[in-house]
PDB file of N, CA and C in Angstrom:
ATOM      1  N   UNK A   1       0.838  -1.191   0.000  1.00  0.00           N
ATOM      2  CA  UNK A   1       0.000   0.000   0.000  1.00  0.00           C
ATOM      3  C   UNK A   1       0.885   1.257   0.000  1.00  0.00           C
ATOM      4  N   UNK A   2       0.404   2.087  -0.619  1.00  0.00           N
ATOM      5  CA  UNK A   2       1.584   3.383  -0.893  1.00  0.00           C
ATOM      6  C   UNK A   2       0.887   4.475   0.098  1.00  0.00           C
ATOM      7  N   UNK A   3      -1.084   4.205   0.267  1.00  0.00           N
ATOM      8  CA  UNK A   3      -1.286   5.770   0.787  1.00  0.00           C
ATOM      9  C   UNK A   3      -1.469   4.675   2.153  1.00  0.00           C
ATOM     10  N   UNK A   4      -1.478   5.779   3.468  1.00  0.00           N
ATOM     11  CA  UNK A   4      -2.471   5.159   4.388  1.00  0.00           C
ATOM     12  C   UNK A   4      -3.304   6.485   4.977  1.00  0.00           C
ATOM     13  N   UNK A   5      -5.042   6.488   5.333  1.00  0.00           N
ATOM     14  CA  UNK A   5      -5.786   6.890   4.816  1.00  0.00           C
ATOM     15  C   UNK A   5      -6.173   6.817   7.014  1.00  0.00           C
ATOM     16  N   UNK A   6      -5.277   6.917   8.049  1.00  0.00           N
ATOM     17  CA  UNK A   6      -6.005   6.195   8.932  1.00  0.00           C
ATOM     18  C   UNK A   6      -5.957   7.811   9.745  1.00  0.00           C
ATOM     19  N   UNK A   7      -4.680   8.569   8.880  1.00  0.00           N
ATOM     20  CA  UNK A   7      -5.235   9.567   9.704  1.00  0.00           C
ATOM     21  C   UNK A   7      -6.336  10.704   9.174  1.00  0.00           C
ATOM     22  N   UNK A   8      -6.459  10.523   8.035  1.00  0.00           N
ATOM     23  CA  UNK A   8      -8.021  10.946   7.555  1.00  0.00           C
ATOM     24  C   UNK A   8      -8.870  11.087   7.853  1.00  0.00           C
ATOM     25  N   UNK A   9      -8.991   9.646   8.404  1.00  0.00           N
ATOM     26  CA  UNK A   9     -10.214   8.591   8.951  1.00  0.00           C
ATOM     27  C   UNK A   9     -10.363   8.835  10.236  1.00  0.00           C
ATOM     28  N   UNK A  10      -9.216   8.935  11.137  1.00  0.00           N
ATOM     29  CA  UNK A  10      -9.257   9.509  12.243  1.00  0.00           C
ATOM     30  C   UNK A  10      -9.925  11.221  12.588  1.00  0.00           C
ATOM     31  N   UNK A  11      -9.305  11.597  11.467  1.00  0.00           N
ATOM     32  CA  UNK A  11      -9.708  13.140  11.388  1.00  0.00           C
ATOM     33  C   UNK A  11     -11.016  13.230  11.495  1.00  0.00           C
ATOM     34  N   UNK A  12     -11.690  12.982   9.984  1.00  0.00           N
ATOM     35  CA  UNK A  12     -12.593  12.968   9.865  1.00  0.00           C
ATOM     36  C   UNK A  12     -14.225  12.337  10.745  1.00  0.00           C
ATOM     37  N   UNK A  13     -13.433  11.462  11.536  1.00  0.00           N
ATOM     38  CA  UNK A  13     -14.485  10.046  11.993  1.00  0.00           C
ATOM     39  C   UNK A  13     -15.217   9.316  11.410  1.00  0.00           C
ATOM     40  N   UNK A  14     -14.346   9.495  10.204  1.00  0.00           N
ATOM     41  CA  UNK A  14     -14.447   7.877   9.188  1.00  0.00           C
ATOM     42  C   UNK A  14     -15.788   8.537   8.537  1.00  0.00           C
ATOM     43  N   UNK A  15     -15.712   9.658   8.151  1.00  0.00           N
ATOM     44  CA  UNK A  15     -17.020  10.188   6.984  1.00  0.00           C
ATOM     45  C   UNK A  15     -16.383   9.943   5.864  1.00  0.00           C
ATOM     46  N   UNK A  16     -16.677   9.278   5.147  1.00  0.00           N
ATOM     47  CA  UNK A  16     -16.642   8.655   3.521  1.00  0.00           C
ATOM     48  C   UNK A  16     -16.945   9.801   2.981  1.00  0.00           C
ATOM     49  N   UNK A  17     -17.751  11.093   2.825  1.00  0.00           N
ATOM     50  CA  UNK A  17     -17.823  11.804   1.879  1.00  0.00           C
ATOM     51  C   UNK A  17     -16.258  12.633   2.217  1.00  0.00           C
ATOM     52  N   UNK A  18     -16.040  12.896   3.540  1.00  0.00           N
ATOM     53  CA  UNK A  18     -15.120  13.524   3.348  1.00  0.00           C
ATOM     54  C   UNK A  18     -14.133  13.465   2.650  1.00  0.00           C
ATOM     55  N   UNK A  19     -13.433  12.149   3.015  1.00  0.00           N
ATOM     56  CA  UNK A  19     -12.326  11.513   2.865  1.00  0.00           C
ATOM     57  C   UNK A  19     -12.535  11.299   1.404  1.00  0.00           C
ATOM     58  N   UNK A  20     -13.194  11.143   0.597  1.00  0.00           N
ATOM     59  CA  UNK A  20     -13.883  11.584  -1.039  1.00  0.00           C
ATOM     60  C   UNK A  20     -13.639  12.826  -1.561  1.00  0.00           C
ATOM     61  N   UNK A  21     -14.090  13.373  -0.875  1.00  0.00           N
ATOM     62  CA  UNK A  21     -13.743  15.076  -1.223  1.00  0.00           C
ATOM     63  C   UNK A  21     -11.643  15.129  -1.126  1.00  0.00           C
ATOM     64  N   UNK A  22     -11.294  14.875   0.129  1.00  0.00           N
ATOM     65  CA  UNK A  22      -9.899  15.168  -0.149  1.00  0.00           C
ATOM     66  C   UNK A  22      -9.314  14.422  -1.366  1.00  0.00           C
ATOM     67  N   UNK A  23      -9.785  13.164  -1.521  1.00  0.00           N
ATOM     68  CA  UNK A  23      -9.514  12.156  -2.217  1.00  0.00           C
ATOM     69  C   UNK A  23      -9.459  13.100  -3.733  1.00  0.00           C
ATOM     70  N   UNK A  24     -10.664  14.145  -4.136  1.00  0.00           N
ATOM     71  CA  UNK A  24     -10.465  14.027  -5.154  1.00  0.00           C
ATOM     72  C   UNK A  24      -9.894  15.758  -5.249  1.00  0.00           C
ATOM     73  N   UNK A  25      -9.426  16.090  -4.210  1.00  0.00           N
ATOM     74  CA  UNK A  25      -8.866  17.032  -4.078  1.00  0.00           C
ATOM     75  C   UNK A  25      -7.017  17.297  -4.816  1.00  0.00           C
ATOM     76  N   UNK A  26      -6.661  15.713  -3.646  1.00  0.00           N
ATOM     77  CA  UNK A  26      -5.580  15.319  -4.000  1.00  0.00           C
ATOM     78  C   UNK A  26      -5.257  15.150  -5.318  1.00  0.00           C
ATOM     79  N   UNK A  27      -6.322  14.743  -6.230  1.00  0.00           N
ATOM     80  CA  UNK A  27      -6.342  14.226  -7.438  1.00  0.00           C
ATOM     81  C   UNK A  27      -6.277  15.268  -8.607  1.00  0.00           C
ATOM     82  N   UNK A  28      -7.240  16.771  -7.739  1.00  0.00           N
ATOM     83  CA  UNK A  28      -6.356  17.947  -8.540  1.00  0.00           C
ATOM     84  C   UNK A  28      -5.411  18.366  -8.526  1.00  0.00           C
ATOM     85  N   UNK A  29      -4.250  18.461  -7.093  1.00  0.00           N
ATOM     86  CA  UNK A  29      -3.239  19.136  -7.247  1.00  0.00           C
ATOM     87  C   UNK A  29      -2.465  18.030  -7.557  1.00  0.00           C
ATOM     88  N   UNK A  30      -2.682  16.624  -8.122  1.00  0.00           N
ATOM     89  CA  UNK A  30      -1.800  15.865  -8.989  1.00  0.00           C
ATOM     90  C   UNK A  30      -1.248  16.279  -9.854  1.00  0.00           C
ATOM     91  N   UNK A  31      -2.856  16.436 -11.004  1.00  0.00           N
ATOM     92  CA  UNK A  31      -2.632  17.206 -11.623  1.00  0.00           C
ATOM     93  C   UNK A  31      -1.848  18.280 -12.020  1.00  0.00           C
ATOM     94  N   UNK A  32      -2.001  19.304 -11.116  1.00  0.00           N
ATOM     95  CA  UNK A  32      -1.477  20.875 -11.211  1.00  0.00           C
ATOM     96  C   UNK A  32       0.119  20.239 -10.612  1.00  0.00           C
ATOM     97  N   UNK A  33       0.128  19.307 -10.117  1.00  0.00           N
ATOM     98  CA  UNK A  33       2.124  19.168  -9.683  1.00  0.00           C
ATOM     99  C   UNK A  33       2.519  18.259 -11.363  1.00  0.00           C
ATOM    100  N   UNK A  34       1.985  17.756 -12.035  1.00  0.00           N
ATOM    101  CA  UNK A  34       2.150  17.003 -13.426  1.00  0.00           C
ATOM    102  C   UNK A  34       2.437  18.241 -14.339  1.00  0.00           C
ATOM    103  N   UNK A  35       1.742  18.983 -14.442  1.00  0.00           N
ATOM    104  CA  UNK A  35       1.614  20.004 -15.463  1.00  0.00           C
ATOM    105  C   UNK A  35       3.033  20.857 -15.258  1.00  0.00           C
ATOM    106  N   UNK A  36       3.082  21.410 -13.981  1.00  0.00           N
ATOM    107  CA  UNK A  36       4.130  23.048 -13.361  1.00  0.00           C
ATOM    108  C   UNK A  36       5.580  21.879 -12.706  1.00  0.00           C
ATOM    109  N   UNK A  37       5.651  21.141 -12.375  1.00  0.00           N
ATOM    110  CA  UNK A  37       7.159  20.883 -11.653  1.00  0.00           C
ATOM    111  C   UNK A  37       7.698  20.369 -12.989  1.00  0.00           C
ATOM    112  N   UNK A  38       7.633  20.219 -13.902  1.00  0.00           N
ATOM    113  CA  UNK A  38       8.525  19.180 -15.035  1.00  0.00           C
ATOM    114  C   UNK A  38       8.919  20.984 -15.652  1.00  0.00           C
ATOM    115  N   UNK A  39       8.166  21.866 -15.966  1.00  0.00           N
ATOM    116  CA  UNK A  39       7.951  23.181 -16.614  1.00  0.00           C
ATOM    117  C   UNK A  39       9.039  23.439 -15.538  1.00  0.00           C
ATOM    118  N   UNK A  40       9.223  23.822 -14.648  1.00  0.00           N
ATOM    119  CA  UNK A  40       9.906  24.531 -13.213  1.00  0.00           C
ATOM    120  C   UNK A  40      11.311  24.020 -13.459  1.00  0.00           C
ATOM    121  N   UNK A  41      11.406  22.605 -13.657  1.00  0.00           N
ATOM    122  CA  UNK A  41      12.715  21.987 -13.452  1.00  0.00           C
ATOM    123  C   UNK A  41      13.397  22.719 -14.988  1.00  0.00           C
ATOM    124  N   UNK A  42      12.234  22.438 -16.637  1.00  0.00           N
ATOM    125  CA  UNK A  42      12.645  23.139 -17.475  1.00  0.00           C
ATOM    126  C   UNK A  42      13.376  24.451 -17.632  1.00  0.00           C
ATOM    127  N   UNK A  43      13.045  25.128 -16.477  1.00  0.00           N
ATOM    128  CA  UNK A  43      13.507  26.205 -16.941  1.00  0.00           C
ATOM    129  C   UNK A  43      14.394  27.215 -15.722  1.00  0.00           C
ATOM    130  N   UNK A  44      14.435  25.973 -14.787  1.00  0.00           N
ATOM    131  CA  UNK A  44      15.532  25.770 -13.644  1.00  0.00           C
ATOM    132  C   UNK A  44      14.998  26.793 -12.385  1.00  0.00           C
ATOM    133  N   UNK A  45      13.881  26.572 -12.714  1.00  0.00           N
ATOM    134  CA  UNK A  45      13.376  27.652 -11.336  1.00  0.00           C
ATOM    135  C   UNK A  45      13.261  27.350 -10.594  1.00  0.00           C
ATOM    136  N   UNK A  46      14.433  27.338  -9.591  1.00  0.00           N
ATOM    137  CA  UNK A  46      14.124  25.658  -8.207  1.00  0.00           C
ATOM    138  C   UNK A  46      13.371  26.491  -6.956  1.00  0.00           C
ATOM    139  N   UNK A  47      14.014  28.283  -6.913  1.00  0.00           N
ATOM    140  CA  UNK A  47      12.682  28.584  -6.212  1.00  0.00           C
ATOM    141  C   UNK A  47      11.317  28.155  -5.811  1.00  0.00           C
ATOM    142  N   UNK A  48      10.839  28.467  -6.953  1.00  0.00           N
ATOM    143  CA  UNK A  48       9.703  28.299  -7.270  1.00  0.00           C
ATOM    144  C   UNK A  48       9.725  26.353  -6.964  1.00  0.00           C
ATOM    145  N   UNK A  49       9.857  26.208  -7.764  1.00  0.00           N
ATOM    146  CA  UNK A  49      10.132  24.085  -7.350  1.00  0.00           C
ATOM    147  C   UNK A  49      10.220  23.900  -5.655  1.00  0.00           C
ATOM    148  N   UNK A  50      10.809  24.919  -5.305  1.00  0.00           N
ATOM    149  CA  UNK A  50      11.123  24.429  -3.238  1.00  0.00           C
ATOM    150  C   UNK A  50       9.579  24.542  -2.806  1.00  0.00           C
ATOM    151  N   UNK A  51       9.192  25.665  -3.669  1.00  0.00           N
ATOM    152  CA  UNK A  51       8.077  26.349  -3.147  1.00  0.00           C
ATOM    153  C   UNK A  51       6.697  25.183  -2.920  1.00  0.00           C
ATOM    154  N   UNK A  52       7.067  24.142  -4.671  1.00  0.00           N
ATOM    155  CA  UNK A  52       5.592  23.611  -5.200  1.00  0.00           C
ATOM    156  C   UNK A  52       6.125  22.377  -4.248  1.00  0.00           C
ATOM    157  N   UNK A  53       7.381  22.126  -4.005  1.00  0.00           N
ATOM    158  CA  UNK A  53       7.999  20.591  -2.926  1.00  0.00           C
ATOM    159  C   UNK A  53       6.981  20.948  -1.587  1.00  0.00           C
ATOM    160  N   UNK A  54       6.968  21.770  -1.296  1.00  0.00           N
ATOM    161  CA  UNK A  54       6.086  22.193   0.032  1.00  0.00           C
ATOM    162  C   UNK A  54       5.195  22.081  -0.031  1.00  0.00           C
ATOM    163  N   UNK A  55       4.196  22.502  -1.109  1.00  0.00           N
ATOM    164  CA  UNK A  55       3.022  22.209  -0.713  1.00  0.00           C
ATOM    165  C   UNK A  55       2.483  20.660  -1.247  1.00  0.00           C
ATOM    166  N   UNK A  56       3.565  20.108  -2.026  1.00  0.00           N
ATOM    167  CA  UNK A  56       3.048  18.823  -2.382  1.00  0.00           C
ATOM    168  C   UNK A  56       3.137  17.695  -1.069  1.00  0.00           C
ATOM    169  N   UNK A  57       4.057  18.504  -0.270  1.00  0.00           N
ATOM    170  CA  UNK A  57       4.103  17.068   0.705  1.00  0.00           C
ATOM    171  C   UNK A  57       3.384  17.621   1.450  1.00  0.00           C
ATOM    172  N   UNK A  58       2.528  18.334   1.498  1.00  0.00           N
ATOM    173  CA  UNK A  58       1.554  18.296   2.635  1.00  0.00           C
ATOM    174  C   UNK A  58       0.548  17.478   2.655  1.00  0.00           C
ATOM    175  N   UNK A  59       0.186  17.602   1.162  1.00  0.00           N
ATOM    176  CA  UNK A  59      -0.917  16.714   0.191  1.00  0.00           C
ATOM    177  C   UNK A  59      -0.733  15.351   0.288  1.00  0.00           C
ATOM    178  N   UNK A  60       0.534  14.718  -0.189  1.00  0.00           N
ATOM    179  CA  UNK A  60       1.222  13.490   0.138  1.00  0.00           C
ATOM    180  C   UNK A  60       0.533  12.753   1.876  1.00  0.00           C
ATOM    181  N   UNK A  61       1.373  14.017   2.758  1.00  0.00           N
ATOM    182  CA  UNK A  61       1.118  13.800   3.962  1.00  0.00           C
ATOM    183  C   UNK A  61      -0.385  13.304   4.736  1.00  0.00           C
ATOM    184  N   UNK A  62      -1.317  14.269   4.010  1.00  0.00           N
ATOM    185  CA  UNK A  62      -2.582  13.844   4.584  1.00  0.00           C
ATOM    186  C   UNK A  62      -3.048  12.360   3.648  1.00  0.00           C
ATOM    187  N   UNK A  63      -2.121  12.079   3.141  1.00  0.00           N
ATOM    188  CA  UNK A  63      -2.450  10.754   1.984  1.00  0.00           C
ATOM    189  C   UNK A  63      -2.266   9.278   2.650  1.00  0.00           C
ATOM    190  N   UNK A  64      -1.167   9.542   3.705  1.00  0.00           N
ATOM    191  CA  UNK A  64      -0.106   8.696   4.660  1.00  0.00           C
ATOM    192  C   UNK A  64       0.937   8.235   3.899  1.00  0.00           C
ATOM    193  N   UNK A  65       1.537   9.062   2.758  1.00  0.00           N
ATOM    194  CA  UNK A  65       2.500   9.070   1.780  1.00  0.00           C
ATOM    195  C   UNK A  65       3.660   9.506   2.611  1.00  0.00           C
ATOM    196  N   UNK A  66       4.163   8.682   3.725  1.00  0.00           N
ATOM    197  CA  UNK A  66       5.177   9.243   4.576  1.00  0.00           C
ATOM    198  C   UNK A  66       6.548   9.608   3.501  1.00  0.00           C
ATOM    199  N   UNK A  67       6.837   8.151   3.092  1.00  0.00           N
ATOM    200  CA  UNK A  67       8.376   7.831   2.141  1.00  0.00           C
ATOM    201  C   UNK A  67       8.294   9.187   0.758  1.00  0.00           C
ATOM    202  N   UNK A  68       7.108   9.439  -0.301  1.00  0.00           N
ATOM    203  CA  UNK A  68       7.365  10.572  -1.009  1.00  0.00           C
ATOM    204  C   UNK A  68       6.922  11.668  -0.120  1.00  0.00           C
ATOM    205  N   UNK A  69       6.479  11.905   1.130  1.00  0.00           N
ATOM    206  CA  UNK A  69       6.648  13.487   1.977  1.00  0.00           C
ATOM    207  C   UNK A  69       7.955  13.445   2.396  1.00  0.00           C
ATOM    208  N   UNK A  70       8.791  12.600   2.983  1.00  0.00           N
ATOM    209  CA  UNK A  70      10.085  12.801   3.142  1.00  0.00           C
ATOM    210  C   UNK A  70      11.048  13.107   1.812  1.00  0.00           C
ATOM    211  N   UNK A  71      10.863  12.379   0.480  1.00  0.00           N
ATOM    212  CA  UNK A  71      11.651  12.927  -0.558  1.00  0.00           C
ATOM    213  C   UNK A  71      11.228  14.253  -0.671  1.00  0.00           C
ATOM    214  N   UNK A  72      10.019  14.898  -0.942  1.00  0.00           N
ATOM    215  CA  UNK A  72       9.475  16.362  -0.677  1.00  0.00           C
ATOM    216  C   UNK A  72       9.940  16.885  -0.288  1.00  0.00           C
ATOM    217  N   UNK A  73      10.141  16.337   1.029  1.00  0.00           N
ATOM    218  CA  UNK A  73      10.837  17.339   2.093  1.00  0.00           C
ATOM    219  C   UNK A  73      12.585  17.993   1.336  1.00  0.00           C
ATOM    220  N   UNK A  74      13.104  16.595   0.653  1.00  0.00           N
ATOM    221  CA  UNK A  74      14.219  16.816   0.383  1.00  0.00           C
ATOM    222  C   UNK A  74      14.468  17.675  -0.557  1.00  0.00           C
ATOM    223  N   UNK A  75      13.709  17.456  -1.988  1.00  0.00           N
ATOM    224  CA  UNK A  75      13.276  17.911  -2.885  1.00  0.00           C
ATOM    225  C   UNK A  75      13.684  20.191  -2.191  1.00  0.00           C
ATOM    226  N   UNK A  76      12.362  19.966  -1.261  1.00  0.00           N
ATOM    227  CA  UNK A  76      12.327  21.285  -0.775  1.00  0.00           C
ATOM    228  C   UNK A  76      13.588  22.184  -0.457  1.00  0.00           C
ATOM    229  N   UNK A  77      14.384  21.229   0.385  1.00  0.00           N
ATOM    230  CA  UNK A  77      15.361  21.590   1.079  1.00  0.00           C
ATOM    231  C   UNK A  77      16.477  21.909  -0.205  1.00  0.00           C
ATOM    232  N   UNK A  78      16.676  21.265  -1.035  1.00  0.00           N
ATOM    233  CA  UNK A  78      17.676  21.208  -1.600  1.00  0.00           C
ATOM    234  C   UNK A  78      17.716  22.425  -3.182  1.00  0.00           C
ATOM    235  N   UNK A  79      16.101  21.904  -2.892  1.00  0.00           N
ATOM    236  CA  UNK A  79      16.068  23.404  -4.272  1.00  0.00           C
ATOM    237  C   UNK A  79      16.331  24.740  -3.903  1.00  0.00           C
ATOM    238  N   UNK A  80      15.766  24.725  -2.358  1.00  0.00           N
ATOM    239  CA  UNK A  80      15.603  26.394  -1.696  1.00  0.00           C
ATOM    240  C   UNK A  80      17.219  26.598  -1.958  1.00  0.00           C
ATOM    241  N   UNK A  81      18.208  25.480  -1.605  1.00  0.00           N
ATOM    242  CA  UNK A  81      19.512  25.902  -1.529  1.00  0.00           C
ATOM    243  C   UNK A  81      20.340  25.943  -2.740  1.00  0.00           C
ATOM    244  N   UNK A  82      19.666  25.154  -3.979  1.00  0.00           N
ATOM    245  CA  UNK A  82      20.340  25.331  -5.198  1.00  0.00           C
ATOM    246  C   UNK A  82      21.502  24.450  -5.255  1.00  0.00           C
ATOM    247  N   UNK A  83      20.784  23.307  -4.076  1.00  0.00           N
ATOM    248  CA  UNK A  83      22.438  22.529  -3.625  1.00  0.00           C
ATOM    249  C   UNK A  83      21.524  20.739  -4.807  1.00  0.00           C
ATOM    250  N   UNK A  84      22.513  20.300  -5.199  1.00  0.00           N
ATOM    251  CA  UNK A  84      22.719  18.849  -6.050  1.00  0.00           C
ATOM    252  C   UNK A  84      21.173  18.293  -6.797  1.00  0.00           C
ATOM    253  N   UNK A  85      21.198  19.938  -8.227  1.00  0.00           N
ATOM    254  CA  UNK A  85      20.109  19.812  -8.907  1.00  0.00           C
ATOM    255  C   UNK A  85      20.540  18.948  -9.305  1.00  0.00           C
ATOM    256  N   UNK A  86      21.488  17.561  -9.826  1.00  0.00           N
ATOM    257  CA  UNK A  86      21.069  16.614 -10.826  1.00  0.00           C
ATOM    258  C   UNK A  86      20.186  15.556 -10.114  1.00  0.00           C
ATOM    259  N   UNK A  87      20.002  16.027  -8.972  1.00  0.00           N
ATOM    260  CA  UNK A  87      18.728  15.159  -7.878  1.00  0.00           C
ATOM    261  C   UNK A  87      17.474  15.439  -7.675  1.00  0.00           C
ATOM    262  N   UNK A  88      16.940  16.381  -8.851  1.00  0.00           N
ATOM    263  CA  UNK A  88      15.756  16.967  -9.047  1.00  0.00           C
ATOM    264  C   UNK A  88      14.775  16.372  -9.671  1.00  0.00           C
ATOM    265  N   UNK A  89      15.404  16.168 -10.784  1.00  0.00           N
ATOM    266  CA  UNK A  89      14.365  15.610 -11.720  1.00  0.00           C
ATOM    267  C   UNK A  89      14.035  14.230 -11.347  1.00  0.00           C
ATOM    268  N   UNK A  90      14.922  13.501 -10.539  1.00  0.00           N
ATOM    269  CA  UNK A  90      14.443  11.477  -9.849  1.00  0.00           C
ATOM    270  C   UNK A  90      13.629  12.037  -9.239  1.00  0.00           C
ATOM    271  N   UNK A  91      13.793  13.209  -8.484  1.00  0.00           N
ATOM    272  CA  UNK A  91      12.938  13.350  -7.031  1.00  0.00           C
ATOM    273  C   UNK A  91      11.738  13.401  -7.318  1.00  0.00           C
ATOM    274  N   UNK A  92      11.465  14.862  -8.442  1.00  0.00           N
ATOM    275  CA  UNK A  92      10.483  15.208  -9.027  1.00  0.00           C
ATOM    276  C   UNK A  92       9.248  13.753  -9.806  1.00  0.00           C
ATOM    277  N   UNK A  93      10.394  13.020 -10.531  1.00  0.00           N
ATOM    278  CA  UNK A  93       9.414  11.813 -11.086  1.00  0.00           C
ATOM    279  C   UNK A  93       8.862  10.750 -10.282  1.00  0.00           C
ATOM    280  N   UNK A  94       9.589  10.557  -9.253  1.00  0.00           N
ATOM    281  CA  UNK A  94       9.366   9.759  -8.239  1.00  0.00           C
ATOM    282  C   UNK A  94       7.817  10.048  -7.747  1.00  0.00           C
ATOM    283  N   UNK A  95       7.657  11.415  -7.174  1.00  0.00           N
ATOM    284  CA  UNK A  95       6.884  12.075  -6.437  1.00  0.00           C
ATOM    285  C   UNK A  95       5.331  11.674  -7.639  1.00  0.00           C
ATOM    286  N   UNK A  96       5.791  11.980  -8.605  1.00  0.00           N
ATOM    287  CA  UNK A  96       4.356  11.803  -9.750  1.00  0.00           C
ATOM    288  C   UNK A  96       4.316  10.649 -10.056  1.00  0.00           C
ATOM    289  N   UNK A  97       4.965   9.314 -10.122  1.00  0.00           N
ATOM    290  CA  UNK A  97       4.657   8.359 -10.347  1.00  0.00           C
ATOM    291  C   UNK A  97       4.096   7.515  -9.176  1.00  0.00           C
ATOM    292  N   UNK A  98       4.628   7.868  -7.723  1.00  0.00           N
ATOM    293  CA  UNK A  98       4.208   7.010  -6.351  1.00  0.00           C
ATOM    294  C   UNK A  98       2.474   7.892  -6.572  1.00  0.00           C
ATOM    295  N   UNK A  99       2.781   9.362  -6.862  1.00  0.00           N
ATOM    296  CA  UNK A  99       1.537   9.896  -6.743  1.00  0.00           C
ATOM    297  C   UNK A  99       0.086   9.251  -7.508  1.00  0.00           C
ATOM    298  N   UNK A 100       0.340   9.084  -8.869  1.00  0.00           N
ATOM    299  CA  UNK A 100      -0.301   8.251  -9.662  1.00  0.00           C
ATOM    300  C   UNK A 100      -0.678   7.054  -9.311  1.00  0.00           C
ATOM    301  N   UNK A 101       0.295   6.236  -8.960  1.00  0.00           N
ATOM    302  CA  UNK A 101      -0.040   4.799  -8.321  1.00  0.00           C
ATOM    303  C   UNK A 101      -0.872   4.854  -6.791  1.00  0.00           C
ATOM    304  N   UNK A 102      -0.907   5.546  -6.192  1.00  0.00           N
ATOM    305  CA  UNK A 102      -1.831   6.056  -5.105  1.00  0.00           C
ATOM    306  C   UNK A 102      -3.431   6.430  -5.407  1.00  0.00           C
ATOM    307  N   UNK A 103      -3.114   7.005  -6.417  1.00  0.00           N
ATOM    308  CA  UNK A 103      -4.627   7.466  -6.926  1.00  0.00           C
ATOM    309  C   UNK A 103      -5.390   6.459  -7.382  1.00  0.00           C
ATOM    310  N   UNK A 104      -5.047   5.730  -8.183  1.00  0.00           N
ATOM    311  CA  UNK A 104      -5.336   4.273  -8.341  1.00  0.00           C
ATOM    312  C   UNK A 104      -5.397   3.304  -7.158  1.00  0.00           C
ATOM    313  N   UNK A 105      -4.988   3.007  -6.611  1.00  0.00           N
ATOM    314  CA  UNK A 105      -5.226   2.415  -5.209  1.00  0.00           C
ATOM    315  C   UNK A 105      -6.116   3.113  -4.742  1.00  0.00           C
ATOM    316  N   UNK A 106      -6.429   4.706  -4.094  1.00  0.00           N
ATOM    317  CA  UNK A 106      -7.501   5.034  -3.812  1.00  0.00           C
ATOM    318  C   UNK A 106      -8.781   5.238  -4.611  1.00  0.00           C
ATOM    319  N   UNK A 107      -8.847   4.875  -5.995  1.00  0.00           N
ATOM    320  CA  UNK A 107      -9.634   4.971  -6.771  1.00  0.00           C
ATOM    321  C   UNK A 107     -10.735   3.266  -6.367  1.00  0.00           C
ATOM    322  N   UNK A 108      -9.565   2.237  -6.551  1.00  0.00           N
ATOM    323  CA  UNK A 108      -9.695   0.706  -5.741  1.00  0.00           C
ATOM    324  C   UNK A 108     -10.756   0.993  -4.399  1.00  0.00           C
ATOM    325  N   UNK A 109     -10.142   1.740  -3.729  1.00  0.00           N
ATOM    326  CA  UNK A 109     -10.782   1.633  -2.272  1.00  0.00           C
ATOM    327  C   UNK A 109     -11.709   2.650  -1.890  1.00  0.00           C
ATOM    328  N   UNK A 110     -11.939   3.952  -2.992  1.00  0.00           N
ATOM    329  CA  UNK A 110     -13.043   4.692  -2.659  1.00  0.00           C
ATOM    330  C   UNK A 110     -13.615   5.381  -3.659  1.00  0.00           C
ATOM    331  N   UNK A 111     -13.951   3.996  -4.668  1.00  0.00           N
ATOM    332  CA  UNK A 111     -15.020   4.623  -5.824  1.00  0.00           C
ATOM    333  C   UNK A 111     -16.612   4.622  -5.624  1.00  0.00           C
TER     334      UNK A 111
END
């Protein structure tokens, strides 16, 4: 399992619409991180990239995407500093492909 969903569930007290709603929340700023971080890395704006690492692992985070919120985290850290971009773009694909495969699993468990 890539997401775990227990602190959601906890949050929420196990309301299914909710946890639906984030569900397909998550599923927009997939999106919007698919489209702008590959563009960002294009054109080396790691600013901006530290910036979108932040808010993606928050998203991750409420997902129970611990392992890609910690690359995030790294992702973050390392762009703000401009320190060992040829570790950007794994980080970056990593993050959209665990992300993808999550969505699908939660697609499995809360269609």
């Amino acid at each position: 399992m890539i997401t775990d969903l227990d602190y959601l569930k906890t949050m929420s007290g196990g309301d299914a619409k909710f946890i639906r709603e984030m569900i397909d929340l998550f599923r927009e700023q997939v999106n919007e991180y698919k489209e702008l971080m590959p563009e960002l890395l294009r054109k080396k704006d790691y600013d901006s990239l530290s910036k979108m690492a932040h808010k993606a692992k928050s998203s991750v985070a409420v997902m129970g995407m611990k392992h890609v919120s910690n690359q995030l985290k790294d992702l973050e850290i390392l762009a703000h500093k401009g320190e060992e971009v040829d570790r950007y773009e794994t980080l970056v694909d990593e993050f959209l492909q665990q992300s993808e495969l999550a969505l699908l699993e939660l697609e499995k468990s809360y269609s």
